[in-house]
Protein backbone atom coordinates (compact mmCIF):
# COMPACT_ATOMS: atom_id res chain seq x y z
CA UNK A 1 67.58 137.49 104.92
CA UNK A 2 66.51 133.86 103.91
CA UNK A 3 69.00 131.68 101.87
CA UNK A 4 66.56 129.89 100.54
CA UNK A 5 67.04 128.59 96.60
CA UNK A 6 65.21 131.64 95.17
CA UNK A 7 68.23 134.26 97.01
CA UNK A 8 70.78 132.86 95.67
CA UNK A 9 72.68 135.25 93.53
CA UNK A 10 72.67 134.04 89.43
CA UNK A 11 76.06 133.05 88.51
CA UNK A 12 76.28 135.71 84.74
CA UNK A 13 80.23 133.91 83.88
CA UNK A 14 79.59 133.07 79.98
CA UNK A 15 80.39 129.59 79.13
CA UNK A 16 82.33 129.34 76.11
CA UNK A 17 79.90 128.00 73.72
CA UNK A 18 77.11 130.94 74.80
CA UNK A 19 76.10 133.73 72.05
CA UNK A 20 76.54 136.92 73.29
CA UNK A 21 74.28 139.50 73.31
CA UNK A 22 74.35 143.38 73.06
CA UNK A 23 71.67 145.79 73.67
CA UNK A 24 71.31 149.18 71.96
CA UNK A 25 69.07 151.51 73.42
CA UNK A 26 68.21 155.55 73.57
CA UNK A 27 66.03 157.85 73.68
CA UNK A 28 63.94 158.58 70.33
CA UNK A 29 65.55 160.03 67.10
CA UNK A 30 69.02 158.92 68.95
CA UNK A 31 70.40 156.87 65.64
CA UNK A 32 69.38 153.21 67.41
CA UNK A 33 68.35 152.09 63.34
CA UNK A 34 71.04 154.30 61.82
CA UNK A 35 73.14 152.18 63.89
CA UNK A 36 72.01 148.79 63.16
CA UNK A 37 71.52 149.57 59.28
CA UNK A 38 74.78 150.33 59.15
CA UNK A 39 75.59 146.98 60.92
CA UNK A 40 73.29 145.22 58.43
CA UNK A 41 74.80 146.98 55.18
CA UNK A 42 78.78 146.75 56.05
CA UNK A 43 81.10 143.88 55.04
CA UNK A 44 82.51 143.36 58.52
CA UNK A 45 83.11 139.37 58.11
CA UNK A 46 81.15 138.78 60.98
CA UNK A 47 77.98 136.84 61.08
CA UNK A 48 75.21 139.05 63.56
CA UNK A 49 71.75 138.55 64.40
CA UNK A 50 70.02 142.00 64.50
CA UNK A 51 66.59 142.28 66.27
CA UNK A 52 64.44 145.38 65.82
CA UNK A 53 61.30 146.33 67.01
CA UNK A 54 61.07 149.31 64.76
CA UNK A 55 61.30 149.91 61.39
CA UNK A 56 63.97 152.08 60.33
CA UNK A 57 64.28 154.39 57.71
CA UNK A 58 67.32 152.51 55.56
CA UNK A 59 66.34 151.28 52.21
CA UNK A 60 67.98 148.04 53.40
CA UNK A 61 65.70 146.95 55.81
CA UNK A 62 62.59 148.65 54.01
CA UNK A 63 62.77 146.67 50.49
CA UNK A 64 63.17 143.40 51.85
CA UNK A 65 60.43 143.43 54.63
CA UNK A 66 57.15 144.93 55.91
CA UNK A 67 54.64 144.66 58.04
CA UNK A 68 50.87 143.17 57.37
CA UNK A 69 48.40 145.38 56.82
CA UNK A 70 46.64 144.75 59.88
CA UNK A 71 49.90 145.79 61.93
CA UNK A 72 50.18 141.87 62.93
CA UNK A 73 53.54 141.02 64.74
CA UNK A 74 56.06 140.51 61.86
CA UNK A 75 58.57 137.76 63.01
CA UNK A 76 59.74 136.40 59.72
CA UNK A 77 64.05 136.12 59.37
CA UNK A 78 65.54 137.61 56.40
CA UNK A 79 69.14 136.74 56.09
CA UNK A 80 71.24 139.03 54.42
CA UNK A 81 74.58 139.24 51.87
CA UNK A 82 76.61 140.27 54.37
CA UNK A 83 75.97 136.60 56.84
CA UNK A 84 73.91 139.00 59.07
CA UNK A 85 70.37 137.55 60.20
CA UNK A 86 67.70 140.47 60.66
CA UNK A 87 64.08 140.13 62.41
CA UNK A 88 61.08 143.10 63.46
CA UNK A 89 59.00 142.53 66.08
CA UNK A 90 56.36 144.74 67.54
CA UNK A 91 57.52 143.53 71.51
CA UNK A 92 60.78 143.50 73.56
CA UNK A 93 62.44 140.68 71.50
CA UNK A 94 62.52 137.78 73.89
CA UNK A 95 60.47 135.68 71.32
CA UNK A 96 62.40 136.84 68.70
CA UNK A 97 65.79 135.50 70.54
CA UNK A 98 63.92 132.29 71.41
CA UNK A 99 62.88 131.72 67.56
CA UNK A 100 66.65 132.93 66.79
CA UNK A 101 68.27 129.81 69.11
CA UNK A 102 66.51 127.56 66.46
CA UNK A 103 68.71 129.11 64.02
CA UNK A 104 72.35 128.50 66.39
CA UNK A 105 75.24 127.97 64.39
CA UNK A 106 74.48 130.55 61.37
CA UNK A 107 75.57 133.41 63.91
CA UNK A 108 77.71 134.59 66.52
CA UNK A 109 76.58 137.45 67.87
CA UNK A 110 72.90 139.05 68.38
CA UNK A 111 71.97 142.90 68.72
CA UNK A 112 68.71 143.52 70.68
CA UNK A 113 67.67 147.26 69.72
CA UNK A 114 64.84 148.49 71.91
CA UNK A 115 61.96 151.51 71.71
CA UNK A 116 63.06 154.83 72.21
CA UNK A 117 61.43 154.57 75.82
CA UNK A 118 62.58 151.73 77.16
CA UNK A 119 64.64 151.09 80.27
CA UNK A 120 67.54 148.79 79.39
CA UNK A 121 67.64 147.68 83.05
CA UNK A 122 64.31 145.13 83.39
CA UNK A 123 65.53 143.78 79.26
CA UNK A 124 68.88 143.10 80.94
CA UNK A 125 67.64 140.92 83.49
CA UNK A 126 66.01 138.82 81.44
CA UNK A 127 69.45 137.91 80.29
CA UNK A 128 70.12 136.64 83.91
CA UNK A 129 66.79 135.21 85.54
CA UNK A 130 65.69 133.57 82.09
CA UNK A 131 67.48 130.22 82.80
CA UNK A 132 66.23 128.87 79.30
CA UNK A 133 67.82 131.74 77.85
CA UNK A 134 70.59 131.75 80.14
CA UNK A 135 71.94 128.59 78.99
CA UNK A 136 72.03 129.62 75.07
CA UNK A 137 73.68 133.46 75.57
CA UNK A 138 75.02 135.83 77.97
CA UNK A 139 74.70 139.69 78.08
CA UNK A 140 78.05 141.19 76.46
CA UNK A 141 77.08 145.05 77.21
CA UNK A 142 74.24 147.62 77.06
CA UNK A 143 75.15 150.69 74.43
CA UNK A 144 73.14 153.83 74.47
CA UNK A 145 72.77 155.88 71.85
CA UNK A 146 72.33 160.13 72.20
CA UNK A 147 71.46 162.63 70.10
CA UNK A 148 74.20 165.45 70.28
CA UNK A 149 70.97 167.87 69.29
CA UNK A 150 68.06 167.28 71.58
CA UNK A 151 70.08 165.07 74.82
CA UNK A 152 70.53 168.19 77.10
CA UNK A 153 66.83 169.09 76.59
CA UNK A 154 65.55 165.23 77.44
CA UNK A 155 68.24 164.97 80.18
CA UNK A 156 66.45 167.90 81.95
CA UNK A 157 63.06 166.66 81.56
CA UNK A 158 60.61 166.29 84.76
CA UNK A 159 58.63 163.47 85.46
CA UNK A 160 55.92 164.23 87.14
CA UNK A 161 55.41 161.57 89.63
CA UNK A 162 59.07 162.68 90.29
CA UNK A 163 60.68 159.60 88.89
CA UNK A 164 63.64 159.51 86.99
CA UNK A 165 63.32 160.09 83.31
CA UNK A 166 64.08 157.64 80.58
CA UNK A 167 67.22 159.62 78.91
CA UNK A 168 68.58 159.49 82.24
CA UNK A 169 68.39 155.81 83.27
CA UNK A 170 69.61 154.94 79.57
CA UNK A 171 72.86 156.38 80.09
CA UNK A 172 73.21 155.62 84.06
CA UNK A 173 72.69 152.30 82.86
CA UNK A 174 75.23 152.48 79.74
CA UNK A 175 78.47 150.01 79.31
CA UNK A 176 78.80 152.30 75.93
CA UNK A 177 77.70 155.62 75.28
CA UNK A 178 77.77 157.24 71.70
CA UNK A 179 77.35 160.65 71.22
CA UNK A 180 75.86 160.73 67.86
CA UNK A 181 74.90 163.43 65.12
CA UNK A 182 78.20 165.74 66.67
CA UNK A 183 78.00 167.51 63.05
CA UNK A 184 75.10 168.96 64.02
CA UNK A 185 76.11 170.95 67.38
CA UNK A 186 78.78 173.58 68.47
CA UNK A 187 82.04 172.81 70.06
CA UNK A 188 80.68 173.99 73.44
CA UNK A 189 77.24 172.16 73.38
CA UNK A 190 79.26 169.33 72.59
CA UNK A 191 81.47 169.99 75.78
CA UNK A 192 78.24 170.64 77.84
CA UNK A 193 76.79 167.40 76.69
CA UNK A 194 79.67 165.39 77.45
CA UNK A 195 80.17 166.91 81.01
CA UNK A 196 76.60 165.77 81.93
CA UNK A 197 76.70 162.72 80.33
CA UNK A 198 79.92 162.12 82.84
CA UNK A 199 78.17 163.28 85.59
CA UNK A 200 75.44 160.83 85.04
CA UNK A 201 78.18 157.61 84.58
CA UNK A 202 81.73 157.98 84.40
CA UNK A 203 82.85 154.26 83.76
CA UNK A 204 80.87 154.31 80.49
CA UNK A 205 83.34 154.04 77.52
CA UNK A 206 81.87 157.34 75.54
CA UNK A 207 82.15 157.71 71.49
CA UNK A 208 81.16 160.35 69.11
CA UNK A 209 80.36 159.75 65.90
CA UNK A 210 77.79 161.03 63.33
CA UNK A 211 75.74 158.85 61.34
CA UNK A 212 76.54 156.04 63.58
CA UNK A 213 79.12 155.29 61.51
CA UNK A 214 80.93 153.13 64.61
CA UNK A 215 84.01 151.02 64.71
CA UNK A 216 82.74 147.09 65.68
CA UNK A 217 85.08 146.10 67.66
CA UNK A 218 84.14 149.19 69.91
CA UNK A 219 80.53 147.70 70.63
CA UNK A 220 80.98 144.23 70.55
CA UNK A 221 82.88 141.91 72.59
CA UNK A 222 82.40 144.23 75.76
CA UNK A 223 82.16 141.13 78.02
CA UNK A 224 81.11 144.22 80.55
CA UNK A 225 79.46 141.69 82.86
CA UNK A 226 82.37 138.48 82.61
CA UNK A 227 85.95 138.46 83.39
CA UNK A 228 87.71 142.35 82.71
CA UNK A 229 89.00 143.05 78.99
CA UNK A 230 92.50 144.46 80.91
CA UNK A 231 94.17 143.59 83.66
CA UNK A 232 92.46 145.11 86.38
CA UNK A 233 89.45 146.58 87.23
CA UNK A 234 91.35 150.16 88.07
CA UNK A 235 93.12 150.80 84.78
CA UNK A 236 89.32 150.62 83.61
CA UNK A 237 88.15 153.12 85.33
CA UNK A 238 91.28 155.55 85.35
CA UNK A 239 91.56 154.74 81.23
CA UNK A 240 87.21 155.86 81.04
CA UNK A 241 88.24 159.23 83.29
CA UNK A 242 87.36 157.17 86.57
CA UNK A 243 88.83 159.77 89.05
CA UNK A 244 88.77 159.26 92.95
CA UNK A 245 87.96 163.46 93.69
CA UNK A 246 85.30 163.22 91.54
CA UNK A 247 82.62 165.42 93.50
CA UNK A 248 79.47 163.94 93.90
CA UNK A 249 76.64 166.53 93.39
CA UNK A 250 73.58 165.82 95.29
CA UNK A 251 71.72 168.16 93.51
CA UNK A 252 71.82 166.13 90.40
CA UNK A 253 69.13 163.46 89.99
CA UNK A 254 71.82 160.59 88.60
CA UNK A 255 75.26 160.49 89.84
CA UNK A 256 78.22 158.42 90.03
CA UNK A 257 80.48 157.70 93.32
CA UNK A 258 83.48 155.77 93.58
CA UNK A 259 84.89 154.57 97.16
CA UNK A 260 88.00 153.14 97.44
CA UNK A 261 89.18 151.18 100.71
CA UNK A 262 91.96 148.89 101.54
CA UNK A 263 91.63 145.98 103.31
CA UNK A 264 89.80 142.58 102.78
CA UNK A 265 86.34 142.53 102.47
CA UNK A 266 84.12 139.64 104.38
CA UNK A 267 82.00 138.38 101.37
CA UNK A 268 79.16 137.47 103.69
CA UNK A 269 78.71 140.63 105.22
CA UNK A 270 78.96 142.39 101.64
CA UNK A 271 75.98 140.28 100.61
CA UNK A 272 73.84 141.58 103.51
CA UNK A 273 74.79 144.80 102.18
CA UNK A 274 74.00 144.78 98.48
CA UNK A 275 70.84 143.01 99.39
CA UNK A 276 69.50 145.53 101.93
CA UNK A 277 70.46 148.24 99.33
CA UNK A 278 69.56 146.73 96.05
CA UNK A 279 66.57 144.29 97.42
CA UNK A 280 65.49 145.98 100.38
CA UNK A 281 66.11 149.90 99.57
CA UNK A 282 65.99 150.76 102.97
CA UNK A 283 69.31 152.34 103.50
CA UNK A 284 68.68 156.06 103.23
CA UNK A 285 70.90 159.17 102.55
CA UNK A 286 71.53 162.38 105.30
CA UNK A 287 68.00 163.75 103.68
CA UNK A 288 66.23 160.28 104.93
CA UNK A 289 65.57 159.73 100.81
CA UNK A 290 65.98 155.86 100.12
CA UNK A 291 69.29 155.53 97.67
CA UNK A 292 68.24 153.96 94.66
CA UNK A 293 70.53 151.87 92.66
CA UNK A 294 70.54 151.65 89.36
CA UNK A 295 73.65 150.28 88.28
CA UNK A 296 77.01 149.00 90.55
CA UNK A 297 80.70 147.41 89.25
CA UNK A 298 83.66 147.26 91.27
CA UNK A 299 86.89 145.05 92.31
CA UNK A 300 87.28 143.89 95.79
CA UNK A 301 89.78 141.28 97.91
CA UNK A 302 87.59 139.20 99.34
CA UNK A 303 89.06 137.50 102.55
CA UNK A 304 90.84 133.90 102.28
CA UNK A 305 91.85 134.47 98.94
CA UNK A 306 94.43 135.71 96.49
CA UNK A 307 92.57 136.06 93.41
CA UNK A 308 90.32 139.26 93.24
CA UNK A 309 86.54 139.53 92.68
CA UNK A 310 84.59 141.36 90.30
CA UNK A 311 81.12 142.31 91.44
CA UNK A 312 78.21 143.48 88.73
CA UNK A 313 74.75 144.99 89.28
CA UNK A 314 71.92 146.21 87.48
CA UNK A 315 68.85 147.17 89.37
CA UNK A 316 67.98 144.72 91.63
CA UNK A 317 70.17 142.17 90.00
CA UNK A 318 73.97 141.62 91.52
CA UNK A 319 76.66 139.56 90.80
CA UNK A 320 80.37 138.91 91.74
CA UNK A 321 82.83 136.17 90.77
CA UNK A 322 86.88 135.77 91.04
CA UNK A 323 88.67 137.35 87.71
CA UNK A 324 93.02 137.88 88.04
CA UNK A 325 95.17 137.29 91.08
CA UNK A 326 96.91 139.86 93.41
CA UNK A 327 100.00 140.70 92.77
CA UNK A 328 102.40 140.28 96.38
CA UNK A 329 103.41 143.36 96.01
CA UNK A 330 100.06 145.07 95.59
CA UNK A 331 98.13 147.30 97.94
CA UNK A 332 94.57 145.13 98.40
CA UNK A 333 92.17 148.39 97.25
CA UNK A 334 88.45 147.96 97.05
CA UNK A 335 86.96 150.06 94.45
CA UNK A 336 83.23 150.18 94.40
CA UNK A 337 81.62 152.19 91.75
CA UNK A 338 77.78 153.39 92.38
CA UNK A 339 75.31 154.61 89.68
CA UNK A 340 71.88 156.28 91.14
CA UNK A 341 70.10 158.63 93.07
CA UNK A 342 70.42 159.73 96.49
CA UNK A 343 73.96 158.78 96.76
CA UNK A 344 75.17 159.71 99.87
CA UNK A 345 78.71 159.33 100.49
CA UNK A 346 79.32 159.65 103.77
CA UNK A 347 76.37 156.98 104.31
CA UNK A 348 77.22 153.95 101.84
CA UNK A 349 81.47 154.43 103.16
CA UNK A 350 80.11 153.86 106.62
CA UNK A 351 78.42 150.45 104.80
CA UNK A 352 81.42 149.07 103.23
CA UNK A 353 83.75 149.86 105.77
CA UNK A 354 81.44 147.33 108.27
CA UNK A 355 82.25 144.79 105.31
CA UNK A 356 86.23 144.91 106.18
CA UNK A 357 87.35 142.35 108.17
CA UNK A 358 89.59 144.59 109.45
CA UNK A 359 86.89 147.80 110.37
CA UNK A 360 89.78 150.67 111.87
């Protein structure tokens, strides 16, 4: 692997003075607009830059703008009682944050909602490649949105080139996931839902609500790709439902697997790794399938130092950077969270155990 400029892994640690950034995404009908007219119509004190590229159905939104009558791109600010900023655009908002920057200092926070169909994964890069962008805000956190109703019927959807299917990838990909319209489904449905949901991610912080009547402070300020919000990495996951004997299912197209190792991990070698697995894809499961990655987080004690490392990816996209220090008393444990398909246990342990330095 070449170490030229264009490898080198994109340092995501928000400066201070960045804007953060939040995306909402979910499948159609989820409550995405519910969600951000509520946002727009609340006295919450804060001052938020909404971006939409649909139209919702609340009157707030509706009576103060609308699109041309030749369907033209509708970019025009309106800024609203509350201190919130709100914009519709017909594409995937990047021009709409790069017209917002123009407007920095009258807001402190933007939320990106995207279509119904989208994949949250290629927006979120965009947020890490885009060095123009990178140097005005940072991604905070990706929040998916699922309708209690319809999710189990979209979740077992087949593609039929065999890919994964959009539902899916929203919530594999999900810092946040709320479980909206609960008043219209049974106790057990509900149950059902949430077990697959789980299945799919289990470090997602999961909500239900209906209406998308949601608590702030539990969708922004996730910092999901910076520094951790507690302690340590671990409390994290065990606080989410993180649990070590989680079985992995191979016959589900989406899973999550944890490994946990101790020992000190040779940073250099674990960068061959992620790059073969996210860059290359050539590491294949016991069925010779390729394991596809869609979304990685994990702690690690990286060799030669006493302060442990956080490492994020998303797609393709990795990153890792030092966050609290070990404890003297602590047990050095690795904890490497994966979120795709074709995980193979057996296979990626037998990978990050050649990343120890010490490999019994």
């Amino acid at each position: 692997m070449s170490s030229s400029d264009e490898d080198e892994i994109p340092d995501l640690v928000p400066a201070a003075d960045k804007v953060p950034i939040t995306i909402i995404t979910g499948f159609l009908g989820a409550g995405k607009t519910t969600l951000l007219n509520y946002v727009l119509s609340e006295q919450h004190g804060k001052r938020i830059a909404v971006i939409m590229n649909e139209f919702g159905d609340g009157d707030s939104i509706e009576k103060s703008m609308s699109v041309g009558s030749g369907g033209e791109q509708y970019e025009e600010w309106l800024e609203l009682r509350n201190g919130c900023l709100c914009c519709s655009v017909k594409d995937n908002g990047v021009k709409a944050i790069e017209n917002l920057m123009t407007k920095k200092g009258r807001f402190d926070y933007i939320l990106l909602e995207t279509t119904g169909l989208a994949d949250p994964g290629p927006i979120a890069s965009i947020f890490w490649i885009d060095e123009e962008l990178c140097s005005d805000i940072f991604l905070d956190g990706i929040i998916t949105m699922v309708d209690a109703k319809y999710c189990l019927k979209y979740l077992s959807e087949k593609k039929e080139d065999g890919s994964i299917n959009e539902c899916t990838r929203q919530i594999a990909l999900a810092d946040v996931i709320i479980i909206n319209k609960t008043d219209l489904v049974p106790v057990e449905e509900l149950n059902d839902l949430r077990n697959n949901i789980r299945s799919i991610n289990t470090t997602a912080k999961v909500m239900e609500t209906s209406h998308a009547k949601t608590n702030l402070d539990d969708i922004l300020d996730l910092n999901a790709y910076g520094d951790l919000a507690t302690n340590s990495l671990e409390s994290t996951f065990k606080e989410r439902g993180y649990n070590i004997n989680d079985r992995h299912s191979i016959d589900k197209s989406v899973t999550t697997l944890t490994l946990e190792l101790e020992g000190n991990v040779d940073k250099e070698i674990l960068d061959k790794f992620l790059q073969t697995l996210l860059w290359e894809k050539s590491i294949l499961n016991s069925d010779d399938k390729p394991i596809e990655l869609y979304r990685l987080k994990g702690v690690l004690s990286l060799s030669h130092t006493d302060i442990r490392c956080v490492v994020q990816a998303v797609h393709e996209l990795y990153d890792s950077h030092p966050t609290t220090p070990w404890k003297p008393e602590e047990k050095r444990i690795n904890i490497l969270v994966f979120i795709g398909r074709n995980l193979d246990r057996d296979v990626l342990l037998k990978h990050f155990k050649q990343c120890l330095m010490d490999k019994t």
